[in-house]
PDB file of N, CA and C in Angstrom:
ATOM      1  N   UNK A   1     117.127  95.230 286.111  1.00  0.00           N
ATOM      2  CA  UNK A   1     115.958  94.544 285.609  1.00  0.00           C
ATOM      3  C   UNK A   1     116.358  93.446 284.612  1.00  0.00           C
ATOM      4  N   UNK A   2     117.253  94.173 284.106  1.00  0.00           N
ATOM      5  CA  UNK A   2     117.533  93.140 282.879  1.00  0.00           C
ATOM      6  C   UNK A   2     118.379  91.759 283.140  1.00  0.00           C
ATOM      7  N   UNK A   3     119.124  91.925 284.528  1.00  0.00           N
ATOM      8  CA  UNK A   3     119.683  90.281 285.099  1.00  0.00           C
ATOM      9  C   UNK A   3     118.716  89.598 285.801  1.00  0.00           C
ATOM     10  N   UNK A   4     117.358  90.403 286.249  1.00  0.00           N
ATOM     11  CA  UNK A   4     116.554  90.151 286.711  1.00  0.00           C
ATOM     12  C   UNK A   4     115.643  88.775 285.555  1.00  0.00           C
ATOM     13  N   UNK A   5     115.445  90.053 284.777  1.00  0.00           N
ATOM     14  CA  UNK A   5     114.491  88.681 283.516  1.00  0.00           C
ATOM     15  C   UNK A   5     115.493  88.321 282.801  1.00  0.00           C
ATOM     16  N   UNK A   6     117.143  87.763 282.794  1.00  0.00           N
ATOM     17  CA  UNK A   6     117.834  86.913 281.903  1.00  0.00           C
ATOM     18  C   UNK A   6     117.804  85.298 283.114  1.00  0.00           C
ATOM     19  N   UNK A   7     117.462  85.806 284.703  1.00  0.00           N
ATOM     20  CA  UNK A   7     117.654  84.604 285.705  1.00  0.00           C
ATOM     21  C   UNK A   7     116.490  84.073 284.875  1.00  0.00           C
ATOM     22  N   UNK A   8     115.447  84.331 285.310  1.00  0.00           N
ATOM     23  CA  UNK A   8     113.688  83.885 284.657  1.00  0.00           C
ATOM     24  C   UNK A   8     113.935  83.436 283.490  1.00  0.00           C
ATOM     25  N   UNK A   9     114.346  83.784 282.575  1.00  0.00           N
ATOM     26  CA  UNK A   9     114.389  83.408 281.165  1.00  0.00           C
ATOM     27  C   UNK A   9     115.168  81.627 280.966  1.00  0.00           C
ATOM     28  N   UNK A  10     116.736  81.993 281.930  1.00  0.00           N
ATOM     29  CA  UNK A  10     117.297  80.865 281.583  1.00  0.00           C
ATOM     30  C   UNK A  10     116.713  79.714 282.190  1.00  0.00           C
ATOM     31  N   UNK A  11     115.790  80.037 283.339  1.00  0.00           N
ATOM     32  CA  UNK A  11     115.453  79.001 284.187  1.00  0.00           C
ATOM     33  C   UNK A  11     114.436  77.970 283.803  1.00  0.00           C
ATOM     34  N   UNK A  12     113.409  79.058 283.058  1.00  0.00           N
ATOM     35  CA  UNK A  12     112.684  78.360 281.845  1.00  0.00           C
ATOM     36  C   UNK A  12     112.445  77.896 281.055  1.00  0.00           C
ATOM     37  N   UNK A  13     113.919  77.759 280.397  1.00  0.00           N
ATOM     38  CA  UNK A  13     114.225  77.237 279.686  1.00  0.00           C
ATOM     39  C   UNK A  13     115.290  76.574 279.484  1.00  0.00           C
ATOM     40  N   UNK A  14     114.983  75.301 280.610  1.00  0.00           N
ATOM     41  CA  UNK A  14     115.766  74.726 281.102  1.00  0.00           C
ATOM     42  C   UNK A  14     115.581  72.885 279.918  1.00  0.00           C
ATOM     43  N   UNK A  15     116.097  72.229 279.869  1.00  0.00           N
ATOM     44  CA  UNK A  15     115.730  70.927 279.170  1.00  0.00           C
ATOM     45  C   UNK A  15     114.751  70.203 279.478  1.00  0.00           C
ATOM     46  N   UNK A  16     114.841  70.128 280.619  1.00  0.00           N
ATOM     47  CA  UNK A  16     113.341  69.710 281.247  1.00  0.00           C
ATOM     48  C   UNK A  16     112.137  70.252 281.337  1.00  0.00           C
ATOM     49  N   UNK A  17     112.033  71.835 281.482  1.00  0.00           N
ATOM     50  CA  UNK A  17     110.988  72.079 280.847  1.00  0.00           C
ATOM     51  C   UNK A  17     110.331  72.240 279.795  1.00  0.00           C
ATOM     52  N   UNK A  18     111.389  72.275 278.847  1.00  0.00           N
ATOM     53  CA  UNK A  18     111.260  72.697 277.247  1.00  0.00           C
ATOM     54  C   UNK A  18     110.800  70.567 276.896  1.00  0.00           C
ATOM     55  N   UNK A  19     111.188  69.741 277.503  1.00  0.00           N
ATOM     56  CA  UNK A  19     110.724  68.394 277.137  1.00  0.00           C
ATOM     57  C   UNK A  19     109.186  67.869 277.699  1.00  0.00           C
ATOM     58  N   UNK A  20     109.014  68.472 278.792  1.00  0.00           N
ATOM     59  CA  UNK A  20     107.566  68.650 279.117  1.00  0.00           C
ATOM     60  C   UNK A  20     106.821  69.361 279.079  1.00  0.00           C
ATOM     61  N   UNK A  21     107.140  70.823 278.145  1.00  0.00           N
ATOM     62  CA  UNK A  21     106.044  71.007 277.388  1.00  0.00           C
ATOM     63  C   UNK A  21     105.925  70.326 275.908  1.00  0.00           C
ATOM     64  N   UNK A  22     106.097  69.648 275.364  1.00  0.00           N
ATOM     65  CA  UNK A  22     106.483  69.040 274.568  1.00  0.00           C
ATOM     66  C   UNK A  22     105.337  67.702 274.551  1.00  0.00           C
ATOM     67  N   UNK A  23     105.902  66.984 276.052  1.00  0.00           N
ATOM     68  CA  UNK A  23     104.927  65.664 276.276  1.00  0.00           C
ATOM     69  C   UNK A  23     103.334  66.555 276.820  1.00  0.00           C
ATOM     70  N   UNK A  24     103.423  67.520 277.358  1.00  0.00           N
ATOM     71  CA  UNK A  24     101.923  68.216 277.646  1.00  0.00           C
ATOM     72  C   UNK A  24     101.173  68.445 276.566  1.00  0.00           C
ATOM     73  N   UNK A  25     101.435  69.109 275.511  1.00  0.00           N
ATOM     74  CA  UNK A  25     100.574  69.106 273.898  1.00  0.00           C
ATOM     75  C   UNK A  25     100.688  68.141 273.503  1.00  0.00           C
ATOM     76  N   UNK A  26     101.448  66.804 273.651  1.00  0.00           N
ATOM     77  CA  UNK A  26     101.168  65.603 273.282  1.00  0.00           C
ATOM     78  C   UNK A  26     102.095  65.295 271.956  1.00  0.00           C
ATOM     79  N   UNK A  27     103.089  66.610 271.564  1.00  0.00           N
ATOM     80  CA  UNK A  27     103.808  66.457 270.449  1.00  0.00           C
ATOM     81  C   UNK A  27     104.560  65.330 270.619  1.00  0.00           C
ATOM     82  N   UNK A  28     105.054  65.189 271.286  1.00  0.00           N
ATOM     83  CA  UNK A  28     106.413  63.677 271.498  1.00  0.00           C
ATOM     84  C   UNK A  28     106.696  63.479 272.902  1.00  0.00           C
ATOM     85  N   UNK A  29     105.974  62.327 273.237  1.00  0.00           N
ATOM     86  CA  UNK A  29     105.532  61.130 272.336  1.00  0.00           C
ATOM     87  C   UNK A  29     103.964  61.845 271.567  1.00  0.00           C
ATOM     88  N   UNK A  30     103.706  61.574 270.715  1.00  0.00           N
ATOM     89  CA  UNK A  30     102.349  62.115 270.054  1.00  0.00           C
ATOM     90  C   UNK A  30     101.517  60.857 270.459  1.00  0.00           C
ATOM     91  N   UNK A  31     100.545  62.198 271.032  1.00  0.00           N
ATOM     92  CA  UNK A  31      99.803  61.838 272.130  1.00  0.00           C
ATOM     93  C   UNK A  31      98.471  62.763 271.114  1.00  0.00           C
ATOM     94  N   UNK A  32      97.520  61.941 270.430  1.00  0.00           N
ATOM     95  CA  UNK A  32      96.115  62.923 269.762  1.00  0.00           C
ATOM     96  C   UNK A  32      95.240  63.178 270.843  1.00  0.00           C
ATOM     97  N   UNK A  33      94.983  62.206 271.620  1.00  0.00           N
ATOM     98  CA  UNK A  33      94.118  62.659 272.581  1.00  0.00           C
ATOM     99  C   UNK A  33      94.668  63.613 273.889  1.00  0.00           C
ATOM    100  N   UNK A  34      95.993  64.294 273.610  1.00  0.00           N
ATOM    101  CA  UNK A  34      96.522  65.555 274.514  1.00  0.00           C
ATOM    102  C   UNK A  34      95.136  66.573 275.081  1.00  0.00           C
ATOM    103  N   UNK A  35      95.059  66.989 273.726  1.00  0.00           N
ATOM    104  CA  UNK A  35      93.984  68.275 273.495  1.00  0.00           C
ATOM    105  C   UNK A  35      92.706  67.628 272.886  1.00  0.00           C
ATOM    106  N   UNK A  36      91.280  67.962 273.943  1.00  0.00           N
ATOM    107  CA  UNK A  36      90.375  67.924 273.459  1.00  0.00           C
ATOM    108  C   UNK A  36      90.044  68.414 272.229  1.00  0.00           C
ATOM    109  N   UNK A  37      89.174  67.669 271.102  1.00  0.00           N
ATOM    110  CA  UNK A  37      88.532  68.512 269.523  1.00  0.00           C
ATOM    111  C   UNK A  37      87.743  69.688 270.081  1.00  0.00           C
ATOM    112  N   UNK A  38      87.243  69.706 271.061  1.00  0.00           N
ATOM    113  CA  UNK A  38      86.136  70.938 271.517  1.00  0.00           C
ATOM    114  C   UNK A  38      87.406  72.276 271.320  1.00  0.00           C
ATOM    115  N   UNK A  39      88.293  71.897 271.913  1.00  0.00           N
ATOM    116  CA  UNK A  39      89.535  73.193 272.030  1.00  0.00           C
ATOM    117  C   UNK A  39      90.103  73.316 270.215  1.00  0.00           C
ATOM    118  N   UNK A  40      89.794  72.887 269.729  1.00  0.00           N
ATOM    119  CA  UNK A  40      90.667  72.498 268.509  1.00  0.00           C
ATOM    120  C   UNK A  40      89.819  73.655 267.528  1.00  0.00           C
ATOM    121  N   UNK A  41      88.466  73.430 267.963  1.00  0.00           N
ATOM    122  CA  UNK A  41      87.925  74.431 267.284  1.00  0.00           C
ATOM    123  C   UNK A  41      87.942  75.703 266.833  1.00  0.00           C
ATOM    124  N   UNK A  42      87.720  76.389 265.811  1.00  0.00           N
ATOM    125  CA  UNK A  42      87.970  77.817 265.712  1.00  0.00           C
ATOM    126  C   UNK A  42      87.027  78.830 266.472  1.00  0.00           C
ATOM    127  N   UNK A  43      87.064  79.684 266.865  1.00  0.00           N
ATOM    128  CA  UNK A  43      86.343  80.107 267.627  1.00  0.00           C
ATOM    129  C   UNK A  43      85.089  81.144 266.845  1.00  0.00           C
ATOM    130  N   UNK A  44      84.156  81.575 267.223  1.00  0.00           N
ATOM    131  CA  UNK A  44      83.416  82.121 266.586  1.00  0.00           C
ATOM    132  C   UNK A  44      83.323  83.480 265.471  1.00  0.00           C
ATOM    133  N   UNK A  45      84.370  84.333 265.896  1.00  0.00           N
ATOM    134  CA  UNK A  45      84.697  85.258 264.606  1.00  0.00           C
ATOM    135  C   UNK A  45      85.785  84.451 263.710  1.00  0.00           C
ATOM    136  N   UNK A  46      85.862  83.862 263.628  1.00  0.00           N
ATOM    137  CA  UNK A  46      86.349  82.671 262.126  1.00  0.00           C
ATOM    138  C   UNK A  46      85.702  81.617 261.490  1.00  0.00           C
ATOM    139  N   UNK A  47      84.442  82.018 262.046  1.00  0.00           N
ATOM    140  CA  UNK A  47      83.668  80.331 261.475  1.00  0.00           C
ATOM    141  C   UNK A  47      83.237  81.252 260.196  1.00  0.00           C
ATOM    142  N   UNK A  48      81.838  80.358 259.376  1.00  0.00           N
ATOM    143  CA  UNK A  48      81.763  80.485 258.134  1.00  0.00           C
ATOM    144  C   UNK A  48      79.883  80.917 258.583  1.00  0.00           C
ATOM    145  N   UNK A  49      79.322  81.324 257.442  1.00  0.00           N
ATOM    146  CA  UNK A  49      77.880  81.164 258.009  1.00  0.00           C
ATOM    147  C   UNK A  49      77.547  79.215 258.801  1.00  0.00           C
ATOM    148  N   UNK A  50      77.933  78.781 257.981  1.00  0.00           N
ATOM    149  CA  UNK A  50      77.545  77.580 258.451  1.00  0.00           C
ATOM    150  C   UNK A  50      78.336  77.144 260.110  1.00  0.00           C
ATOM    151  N   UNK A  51      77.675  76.486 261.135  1.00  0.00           N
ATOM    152  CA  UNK A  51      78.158  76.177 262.277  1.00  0.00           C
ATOM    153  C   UNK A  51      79.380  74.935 262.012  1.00  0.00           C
ATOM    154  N   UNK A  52      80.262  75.085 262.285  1.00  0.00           N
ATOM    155  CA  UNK A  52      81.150  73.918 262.264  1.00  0.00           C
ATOM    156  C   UNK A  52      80.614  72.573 263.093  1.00  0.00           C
ATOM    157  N   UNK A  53      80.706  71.113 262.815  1.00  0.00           N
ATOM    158  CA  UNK A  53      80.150  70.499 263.423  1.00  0.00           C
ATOM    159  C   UNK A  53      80.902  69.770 263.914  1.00  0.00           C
TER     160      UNK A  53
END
């Protein structure tokens, strides 16, 4: 099992994927409009009484 998930592991983490997840969240190149503000939001057991707007 365990050469099993070290193949998976290394494969994933390969340079190229570790650089496009990178450009996918928009970190570099920084990219703000990656992720919608709707997603950015906290979700409802963390808000405050007041609705976040």
């Amino acid at each position: 099992m365990a050469r099993i998930a070290c193949k998976a592991y290394l494969k994933a983490m390969s340079p190229w994927n570790i650089v496009s997840a990178f450009k996918k969240t928009g970190v570099f190149p920084l990219n703000k409009q990656a992720i919608p503000d709707v997603q950015l939001m906290p979700c409802e057991a963390f808000r405050d009484e007041i609705p976040v707007l």
